[in-house]
Structures are given as C-alpha cells and as structure tokens.
N, C-alpha and C. Protein backbone atom coordinates (compact mmCIF):
# COMPACT_ATOMS: atom_id res chain seq x y z
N UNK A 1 227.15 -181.12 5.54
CA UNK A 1 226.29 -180.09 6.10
C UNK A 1 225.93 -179.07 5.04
N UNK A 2 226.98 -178.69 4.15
CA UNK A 2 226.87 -177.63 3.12
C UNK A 2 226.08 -178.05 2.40
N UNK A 3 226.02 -179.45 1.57
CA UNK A 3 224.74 -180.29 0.85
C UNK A 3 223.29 -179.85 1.41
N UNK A 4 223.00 -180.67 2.46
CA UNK A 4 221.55 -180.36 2.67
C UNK A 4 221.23 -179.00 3.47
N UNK A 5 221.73 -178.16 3.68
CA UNK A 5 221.95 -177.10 3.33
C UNK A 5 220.83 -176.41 1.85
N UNK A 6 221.88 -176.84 1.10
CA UNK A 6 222.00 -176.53 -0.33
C UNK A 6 220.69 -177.15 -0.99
N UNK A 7 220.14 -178.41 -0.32
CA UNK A 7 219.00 -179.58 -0.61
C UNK A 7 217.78 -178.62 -0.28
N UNK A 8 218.04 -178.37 1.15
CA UNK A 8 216.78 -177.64 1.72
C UNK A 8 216.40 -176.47 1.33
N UNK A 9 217.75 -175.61 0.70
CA UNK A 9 217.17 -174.36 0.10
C UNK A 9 216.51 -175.04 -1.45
N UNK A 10 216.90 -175.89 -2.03
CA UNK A 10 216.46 -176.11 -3.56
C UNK A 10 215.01 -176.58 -3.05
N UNK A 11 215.12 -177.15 -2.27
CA UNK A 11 213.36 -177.62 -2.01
C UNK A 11 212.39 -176.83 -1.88
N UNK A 12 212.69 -175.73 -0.51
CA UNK A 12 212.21 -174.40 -0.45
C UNK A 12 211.91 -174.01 -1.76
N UNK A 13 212.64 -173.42 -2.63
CA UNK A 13 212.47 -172.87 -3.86
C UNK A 13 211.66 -173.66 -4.54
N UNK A 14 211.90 -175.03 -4.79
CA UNK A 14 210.85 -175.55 -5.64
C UNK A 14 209.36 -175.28 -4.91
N UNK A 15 209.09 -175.39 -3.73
CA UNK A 15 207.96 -175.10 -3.62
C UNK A 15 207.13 -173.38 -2.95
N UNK A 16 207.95 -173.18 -3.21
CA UNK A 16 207.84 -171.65 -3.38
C UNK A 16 207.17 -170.79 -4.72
N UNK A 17 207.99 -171.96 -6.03
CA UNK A 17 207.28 -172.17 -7.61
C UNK A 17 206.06 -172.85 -7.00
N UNK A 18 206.03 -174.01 -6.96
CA UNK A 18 204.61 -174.73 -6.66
C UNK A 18 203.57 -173.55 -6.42
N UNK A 19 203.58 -172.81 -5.21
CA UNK A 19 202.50 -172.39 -4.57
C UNK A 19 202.58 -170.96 -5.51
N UNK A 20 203.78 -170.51 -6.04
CA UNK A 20 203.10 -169.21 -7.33
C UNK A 20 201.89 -169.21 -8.13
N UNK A 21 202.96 -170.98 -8.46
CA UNK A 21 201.76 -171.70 -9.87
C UNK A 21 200.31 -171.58 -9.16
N UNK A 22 200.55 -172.19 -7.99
CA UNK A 22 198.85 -172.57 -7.59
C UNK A 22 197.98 -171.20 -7.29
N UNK A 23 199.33 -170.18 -6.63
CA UNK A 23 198.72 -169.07 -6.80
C UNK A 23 197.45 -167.98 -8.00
N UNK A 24 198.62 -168.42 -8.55
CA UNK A 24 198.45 -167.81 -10.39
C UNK A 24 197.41 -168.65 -10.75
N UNK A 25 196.79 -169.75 -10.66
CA UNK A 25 196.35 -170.32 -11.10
C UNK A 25 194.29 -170.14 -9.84
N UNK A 26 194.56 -169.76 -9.40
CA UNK A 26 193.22 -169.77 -8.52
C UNK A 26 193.36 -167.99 -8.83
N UNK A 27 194.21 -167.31 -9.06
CA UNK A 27 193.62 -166.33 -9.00
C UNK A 27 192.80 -166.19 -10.52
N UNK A 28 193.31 -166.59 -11.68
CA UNK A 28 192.67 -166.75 -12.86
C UNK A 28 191.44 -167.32 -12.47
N UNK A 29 191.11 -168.41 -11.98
CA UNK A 29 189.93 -169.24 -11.65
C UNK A 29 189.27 -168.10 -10.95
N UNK A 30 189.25 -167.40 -10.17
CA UNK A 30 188.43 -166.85 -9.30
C UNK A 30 187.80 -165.01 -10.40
N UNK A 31 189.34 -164.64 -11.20
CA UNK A 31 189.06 -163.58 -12.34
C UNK A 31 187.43 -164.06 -12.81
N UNK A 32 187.72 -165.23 -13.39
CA UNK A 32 186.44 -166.01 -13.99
C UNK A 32 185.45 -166.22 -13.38
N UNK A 33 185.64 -166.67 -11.97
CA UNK A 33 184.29 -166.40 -11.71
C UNK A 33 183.52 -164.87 -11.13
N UNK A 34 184.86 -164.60 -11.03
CA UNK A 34 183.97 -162.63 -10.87
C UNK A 34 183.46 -162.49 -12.39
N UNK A 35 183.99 -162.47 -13.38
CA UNK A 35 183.46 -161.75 -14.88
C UNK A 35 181.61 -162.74 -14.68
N UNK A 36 182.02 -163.89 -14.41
CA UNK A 36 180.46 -165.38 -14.62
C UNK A 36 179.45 -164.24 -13.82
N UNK A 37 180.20 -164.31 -12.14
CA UNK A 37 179.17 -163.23 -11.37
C UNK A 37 178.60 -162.25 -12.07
N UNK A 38 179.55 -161.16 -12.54
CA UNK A 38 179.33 -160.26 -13.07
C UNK A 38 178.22 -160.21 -14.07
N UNK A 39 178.25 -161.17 -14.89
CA UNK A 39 177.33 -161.10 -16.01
C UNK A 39 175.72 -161.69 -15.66
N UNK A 40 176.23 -162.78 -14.15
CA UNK A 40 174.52 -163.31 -13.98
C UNK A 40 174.21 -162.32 -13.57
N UNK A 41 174.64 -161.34 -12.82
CA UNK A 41 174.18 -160.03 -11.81
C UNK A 41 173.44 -159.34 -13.17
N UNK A 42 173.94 -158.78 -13.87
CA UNK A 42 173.69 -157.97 -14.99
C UNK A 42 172.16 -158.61 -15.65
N UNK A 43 172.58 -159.92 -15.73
CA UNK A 43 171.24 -160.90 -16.63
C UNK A 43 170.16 -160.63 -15.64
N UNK A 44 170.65 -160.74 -14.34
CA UNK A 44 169.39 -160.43 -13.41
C UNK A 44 168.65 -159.54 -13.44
N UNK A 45 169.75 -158.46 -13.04
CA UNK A 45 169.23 -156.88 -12.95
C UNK A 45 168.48 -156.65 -14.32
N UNK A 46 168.22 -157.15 -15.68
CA UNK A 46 167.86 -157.12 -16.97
C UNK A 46 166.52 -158.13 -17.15
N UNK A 47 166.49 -158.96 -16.37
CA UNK A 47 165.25 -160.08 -16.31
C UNK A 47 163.96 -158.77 -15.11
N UNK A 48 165.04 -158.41 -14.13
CA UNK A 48 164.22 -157.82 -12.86
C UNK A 48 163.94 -156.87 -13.45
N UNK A 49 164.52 -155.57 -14.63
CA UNK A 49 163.76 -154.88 -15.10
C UNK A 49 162.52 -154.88 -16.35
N UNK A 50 163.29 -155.65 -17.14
CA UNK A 50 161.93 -156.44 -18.27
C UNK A 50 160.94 -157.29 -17.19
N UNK A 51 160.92 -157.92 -16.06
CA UNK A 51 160.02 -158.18 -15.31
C UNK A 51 158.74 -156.80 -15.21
N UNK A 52 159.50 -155.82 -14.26
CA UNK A 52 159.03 -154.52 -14.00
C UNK A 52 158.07 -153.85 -14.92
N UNK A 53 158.88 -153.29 -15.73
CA UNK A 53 158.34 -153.28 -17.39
C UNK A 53 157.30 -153.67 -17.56
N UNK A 54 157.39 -155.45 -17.90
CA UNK A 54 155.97 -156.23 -18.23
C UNK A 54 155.07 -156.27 -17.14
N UNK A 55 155.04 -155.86 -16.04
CA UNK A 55 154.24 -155.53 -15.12
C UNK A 55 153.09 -154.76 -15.47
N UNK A 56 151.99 -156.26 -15.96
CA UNK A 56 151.03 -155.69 -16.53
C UNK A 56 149.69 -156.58 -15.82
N UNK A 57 148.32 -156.27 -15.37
CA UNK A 57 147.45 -157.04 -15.41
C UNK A 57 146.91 -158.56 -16.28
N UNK A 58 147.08 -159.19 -15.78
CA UNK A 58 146.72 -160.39 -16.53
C UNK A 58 145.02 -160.78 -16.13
N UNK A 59 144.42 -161.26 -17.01
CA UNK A 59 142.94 -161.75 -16.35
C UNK A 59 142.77 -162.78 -16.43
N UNK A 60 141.99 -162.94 -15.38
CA UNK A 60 141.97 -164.32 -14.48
C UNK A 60 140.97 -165.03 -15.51
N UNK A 61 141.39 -166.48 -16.05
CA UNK A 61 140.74 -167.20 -16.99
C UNK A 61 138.99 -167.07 -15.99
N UNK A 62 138.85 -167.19 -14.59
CA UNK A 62 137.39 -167.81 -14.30
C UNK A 62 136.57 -167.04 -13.95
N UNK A 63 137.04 -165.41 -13.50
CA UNK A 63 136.66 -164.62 -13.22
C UNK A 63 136.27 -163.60 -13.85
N UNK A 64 137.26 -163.02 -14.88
CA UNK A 64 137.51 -162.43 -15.93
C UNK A 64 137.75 -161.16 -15.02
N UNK A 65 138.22 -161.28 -14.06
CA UNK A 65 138.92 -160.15 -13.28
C UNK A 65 140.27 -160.32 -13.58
N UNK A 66 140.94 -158.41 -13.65
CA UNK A 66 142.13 -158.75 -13.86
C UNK A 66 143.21 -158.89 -11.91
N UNK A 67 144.22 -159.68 -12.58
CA UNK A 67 144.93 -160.39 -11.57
C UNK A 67 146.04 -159.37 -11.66
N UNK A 68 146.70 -158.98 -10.51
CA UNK A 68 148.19 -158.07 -10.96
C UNK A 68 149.36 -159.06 -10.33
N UNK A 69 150.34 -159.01 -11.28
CA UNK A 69 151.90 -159.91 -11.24
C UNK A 69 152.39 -159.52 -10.30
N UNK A 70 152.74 -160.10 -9.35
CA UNK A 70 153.34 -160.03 -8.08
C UNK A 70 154.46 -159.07 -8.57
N UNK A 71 154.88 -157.66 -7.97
CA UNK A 71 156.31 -157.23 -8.42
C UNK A 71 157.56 -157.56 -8.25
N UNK A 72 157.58 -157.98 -7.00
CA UNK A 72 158.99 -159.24 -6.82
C UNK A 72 159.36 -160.20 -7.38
N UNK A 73 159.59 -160.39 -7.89
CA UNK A 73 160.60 -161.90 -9.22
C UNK A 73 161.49 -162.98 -8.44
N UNK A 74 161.20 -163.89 -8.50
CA UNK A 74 161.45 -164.62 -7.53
C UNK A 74 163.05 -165.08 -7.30
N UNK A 75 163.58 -165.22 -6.33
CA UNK A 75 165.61 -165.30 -6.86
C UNK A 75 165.50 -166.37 -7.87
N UNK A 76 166.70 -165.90 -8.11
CA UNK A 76 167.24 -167.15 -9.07
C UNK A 76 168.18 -167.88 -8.51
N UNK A 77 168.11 -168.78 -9.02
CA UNK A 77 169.58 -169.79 -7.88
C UNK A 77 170.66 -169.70 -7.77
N UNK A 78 171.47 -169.08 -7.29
CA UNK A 78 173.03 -168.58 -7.66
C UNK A 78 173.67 -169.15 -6.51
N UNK A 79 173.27 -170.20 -5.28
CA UNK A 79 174.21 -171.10 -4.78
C UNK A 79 175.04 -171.59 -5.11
N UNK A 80 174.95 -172.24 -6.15
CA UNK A 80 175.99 -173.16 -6.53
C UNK A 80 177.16 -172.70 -6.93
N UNK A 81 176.99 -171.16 -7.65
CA UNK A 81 177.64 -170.23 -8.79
C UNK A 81 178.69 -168.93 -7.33
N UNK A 82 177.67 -168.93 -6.29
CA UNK A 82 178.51 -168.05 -5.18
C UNK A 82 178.90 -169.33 -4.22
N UNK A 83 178.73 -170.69 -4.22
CA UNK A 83 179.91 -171.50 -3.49
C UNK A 83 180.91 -171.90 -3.98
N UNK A 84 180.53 -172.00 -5.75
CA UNK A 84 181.86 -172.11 -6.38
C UNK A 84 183.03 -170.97 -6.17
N UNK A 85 182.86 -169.79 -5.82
CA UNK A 85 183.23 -168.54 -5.49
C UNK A 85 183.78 -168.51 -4.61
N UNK A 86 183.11 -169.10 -3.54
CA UNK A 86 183.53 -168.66 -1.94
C UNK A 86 184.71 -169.52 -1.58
N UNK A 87 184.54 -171.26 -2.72
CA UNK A 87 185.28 -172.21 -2.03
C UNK A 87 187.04 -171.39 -3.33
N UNK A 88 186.45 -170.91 -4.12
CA UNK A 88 187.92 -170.77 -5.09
C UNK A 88 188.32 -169.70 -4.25
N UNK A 89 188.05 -168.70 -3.41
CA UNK A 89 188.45 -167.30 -2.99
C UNK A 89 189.40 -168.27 -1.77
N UNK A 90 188.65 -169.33 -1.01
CA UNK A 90 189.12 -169.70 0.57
C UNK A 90 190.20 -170.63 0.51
N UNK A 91 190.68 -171.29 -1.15
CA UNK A 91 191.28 -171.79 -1.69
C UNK A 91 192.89 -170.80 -2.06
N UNK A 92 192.03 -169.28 -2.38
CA UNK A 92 193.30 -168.74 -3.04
C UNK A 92 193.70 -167.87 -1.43
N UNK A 93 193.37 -167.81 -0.63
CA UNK A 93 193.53 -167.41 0.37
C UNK A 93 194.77 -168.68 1.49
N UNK A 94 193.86 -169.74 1.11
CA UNK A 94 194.67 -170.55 1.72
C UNK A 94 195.90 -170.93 0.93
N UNK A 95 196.49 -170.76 -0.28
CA UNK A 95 197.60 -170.58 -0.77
C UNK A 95 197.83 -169.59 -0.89
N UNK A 96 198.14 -168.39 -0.68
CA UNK A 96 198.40 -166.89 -0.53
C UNK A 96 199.28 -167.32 0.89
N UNK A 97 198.52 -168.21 2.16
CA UNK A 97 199.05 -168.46 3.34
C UNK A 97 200.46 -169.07 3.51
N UNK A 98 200.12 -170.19 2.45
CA UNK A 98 201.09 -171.31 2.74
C UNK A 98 202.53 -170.55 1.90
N UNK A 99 201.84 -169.75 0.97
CA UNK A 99 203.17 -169.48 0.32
C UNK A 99 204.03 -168.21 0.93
N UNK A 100 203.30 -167.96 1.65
CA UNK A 100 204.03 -166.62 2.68
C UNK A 100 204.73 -167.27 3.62
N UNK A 101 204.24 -168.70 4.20
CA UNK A 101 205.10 -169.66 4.74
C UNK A 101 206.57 -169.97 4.32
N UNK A 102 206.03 -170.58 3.23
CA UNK A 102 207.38 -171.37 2.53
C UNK A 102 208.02 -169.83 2.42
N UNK A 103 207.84 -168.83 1.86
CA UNK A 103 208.79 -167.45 2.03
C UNK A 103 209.52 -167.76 3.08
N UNK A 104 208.61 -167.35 4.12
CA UNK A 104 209.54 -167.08 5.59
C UNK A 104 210.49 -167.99 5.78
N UNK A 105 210.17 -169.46 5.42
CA UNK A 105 211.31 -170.63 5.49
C UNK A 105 212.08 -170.22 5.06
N UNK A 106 212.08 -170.25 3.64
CA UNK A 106 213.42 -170.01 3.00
C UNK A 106 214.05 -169.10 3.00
N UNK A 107 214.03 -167.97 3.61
CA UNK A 107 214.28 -166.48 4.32
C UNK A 107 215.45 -166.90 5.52
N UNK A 108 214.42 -168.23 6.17
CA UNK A 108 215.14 -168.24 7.50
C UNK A 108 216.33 -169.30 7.05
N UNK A 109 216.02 -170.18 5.97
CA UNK A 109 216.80 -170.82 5.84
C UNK A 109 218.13 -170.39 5.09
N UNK A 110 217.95 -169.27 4.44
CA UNK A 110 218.85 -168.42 4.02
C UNK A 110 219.76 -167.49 4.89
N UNK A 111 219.38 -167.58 5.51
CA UNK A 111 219.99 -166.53 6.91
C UNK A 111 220.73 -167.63 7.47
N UNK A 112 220.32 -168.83 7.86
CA UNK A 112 221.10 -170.10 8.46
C UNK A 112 222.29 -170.45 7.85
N UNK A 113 222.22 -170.35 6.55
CA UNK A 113 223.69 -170.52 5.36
C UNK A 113 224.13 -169.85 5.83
N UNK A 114 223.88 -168.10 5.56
CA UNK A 114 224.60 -167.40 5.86
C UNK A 114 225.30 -167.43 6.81
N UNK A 115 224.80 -167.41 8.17
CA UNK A 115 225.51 -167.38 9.31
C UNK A 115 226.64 -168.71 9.36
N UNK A 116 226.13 -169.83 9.04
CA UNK A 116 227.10 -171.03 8.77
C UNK A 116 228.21 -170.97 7.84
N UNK A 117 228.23 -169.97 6.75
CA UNK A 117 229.39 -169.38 6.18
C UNK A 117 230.15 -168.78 6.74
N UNK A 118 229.79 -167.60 7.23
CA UNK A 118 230.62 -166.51 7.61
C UNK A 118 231.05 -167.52 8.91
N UNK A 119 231.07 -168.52 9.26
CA UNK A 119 231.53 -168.84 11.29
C UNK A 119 232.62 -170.19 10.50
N UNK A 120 232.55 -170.41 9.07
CA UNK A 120 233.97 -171.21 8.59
C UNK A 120 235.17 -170.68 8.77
N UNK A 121 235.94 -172.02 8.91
CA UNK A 121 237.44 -171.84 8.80
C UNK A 121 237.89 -171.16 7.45
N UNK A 122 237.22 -171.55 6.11
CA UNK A 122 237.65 -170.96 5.26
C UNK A 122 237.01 -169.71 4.77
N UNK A 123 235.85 -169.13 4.89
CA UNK A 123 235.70 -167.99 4.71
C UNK A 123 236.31 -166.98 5.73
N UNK A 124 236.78 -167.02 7.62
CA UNK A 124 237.29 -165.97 7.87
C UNK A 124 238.81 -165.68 7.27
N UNK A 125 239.33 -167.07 6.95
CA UNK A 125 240.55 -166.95 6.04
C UNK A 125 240.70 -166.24 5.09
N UNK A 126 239.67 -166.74 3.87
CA UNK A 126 239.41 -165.33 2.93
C UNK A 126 239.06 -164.19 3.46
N UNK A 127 238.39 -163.81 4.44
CA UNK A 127 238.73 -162.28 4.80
C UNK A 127 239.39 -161.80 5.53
N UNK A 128 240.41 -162.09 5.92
CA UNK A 128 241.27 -162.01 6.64
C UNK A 128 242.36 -161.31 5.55
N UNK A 129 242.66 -162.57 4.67
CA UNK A 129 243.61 -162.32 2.73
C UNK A 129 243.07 -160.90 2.24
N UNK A 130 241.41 -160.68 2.09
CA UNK A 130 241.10 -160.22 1.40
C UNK A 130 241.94 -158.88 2.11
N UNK A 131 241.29 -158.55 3.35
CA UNK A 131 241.83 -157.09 4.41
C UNK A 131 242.79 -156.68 3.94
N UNK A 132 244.13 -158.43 4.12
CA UNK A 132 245.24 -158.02 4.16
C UNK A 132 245.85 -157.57 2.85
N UNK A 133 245.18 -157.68 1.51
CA UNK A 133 245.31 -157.34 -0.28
C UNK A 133 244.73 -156.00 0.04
N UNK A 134 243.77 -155.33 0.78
CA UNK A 134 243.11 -154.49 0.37
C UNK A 134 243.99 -153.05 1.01
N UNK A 135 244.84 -153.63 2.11
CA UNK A 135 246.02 -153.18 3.09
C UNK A 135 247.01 -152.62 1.98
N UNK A 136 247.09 -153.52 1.65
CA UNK A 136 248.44 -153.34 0.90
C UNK A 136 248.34 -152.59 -0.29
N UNK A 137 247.02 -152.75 -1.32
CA UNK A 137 246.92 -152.37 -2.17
C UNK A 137 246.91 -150.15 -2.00
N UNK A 138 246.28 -150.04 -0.87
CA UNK A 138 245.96 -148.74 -0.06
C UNK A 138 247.73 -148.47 -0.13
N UNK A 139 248.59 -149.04 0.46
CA UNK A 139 249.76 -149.31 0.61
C UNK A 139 250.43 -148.66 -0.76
N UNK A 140 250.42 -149.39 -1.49
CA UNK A 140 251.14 -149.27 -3.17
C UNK A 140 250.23 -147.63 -3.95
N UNK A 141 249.25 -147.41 -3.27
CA UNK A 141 248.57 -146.45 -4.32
C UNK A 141 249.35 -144.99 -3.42
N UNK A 142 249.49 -145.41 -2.16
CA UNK A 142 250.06 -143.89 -1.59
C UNK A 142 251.55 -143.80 -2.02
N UNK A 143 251.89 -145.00 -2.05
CA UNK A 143 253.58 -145.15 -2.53
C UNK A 143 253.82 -144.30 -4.43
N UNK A 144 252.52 -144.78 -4.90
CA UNK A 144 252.89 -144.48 -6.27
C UNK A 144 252.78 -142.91 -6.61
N UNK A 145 251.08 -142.41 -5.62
CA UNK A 145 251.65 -141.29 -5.30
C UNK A 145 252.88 -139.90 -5.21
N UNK A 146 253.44 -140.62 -4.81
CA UNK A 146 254.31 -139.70 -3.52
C UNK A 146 255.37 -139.94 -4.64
N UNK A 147 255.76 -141.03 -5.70
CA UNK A 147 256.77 -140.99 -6.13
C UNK A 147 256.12 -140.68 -7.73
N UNK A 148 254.79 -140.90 -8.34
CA UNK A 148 254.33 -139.52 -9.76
C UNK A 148 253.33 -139.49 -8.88
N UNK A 149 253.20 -138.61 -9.18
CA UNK A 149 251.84 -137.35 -8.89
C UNK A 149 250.42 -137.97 -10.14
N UNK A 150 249.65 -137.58 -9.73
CA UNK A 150 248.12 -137.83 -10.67
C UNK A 150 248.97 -136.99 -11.80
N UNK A 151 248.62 -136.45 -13.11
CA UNK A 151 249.23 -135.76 -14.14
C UNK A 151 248.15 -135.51 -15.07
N UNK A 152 246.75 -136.49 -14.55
CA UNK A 152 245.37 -136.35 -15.46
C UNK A 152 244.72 -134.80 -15.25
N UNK A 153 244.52 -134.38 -16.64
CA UNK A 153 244.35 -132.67 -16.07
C UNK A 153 242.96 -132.69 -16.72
C-alpha cells in the first residue's frame, strides 16, 4: 500500500513537471507572438500613415481629371497571424487548467499519505516513545535544577 502510494505521488509529480514544461513553453510561444503582433500593428499603423501622407490626387490616364485615393487602406490579412494567437493563448489556458488539476491531485494525494501514516501501528508507537522521552526529559531538566541551579550570569 505504502509503494503505490509512493508510485502515485512520483507520477503526480512527474506530471506536474510535464505541464510546467508545457506551461513555460506556450507561454514563450505566445511572448512571441505578442512582440510578431506588436510589430505588424506598428508596420500597419506606419503603412496607414505614409498611406495618409501620400494622399495625393492622381490623374486619370483618359480623362485627365484628377482621381482622389480612396483614404481607407484596405486591411491587411492578419487571420492567420491572430489564429495562430488565439489557438497558442486557448492552448496555454488549457494547460494552465490541467496543471491546476494535477496540483489539486497531488495535494489530495498527499493528504491521503498523510492520513494513512499517522492511523499506523508504527507511527502512533513512535509517538507515543516520542511523548514518553519528551516526559522524561522535562523530568531530568527539573531534577537537575533543583539539585545546581542555572550559574550562567
């Protein structure tokens, strides 16, 4: 019983590491894609103002009227770049979950030892010894007491 016990907490723990790693590891992935975001946002906001800027009449090759540039700039495609995002965030979310799981297991499974210790034949024995040393020892210090005195000044 004490074995797997002992099995189930080492397992717990190993995957308790597992889901850090995976932790640690999507949250870097996701760092990266905030800085990627970050910088297309920036490239944008920098295309949408040099757009603005060059917001100039152009003339129409047939008319020789001038034509004005639509001021809106048309999106740019950033699907692919905010699903890569959404699926690494729902990823680090969903291990953030599991590993608060495996916590609580091994929490509970730690508490289960415990209680399965302390309800042995041989641990109330040892405290029982221990009381009865700690009795006695209380015992010998009033005795030594009473026959020298402390003398540390």
């Amino acid at each position: 019983m004490k074995g797997a016990g002992r099995l189930c907490s080492t397992w717990l723990e190993e995957e308790k590491e597992k889901m850090k790693d995976r932790v640690r590891l999507l949250e870097v992935k996701a760092r990266e894609a905030l800085e990627e975001k970050g910088k297309l946002k920036s490239r944008l906001e920098e295309t949408e103002s040099a757009l603005a800027k060059s917001k100039t009449e152009i003339p129409d090759s047939k008319s020789n009227k001038p034509t004005k540039v639509p001021a809106e700039p048309k999106a740019l495609s950033s699907d692919k770049k905010s699903g890569d995002f959404e699926a690494i965030n729902s990823e680090l979310v969903k291990t953030k979950h599991q590993l608060l799981a495996v916590k609580a297991k091994l929490e509970e499974a730690e508490k289960e030892l415990d209680k399965k210790l302390g309800e042995t034949a041989q641990f109330t024995n040892l405290k029982k010894m221990l009381t009865k040393k700690n009795e006695q020892l209380k015992d010998l210090r009033t005795r030594l007491k009473k026959y020298e005195p402390d003398t540390t000044d």
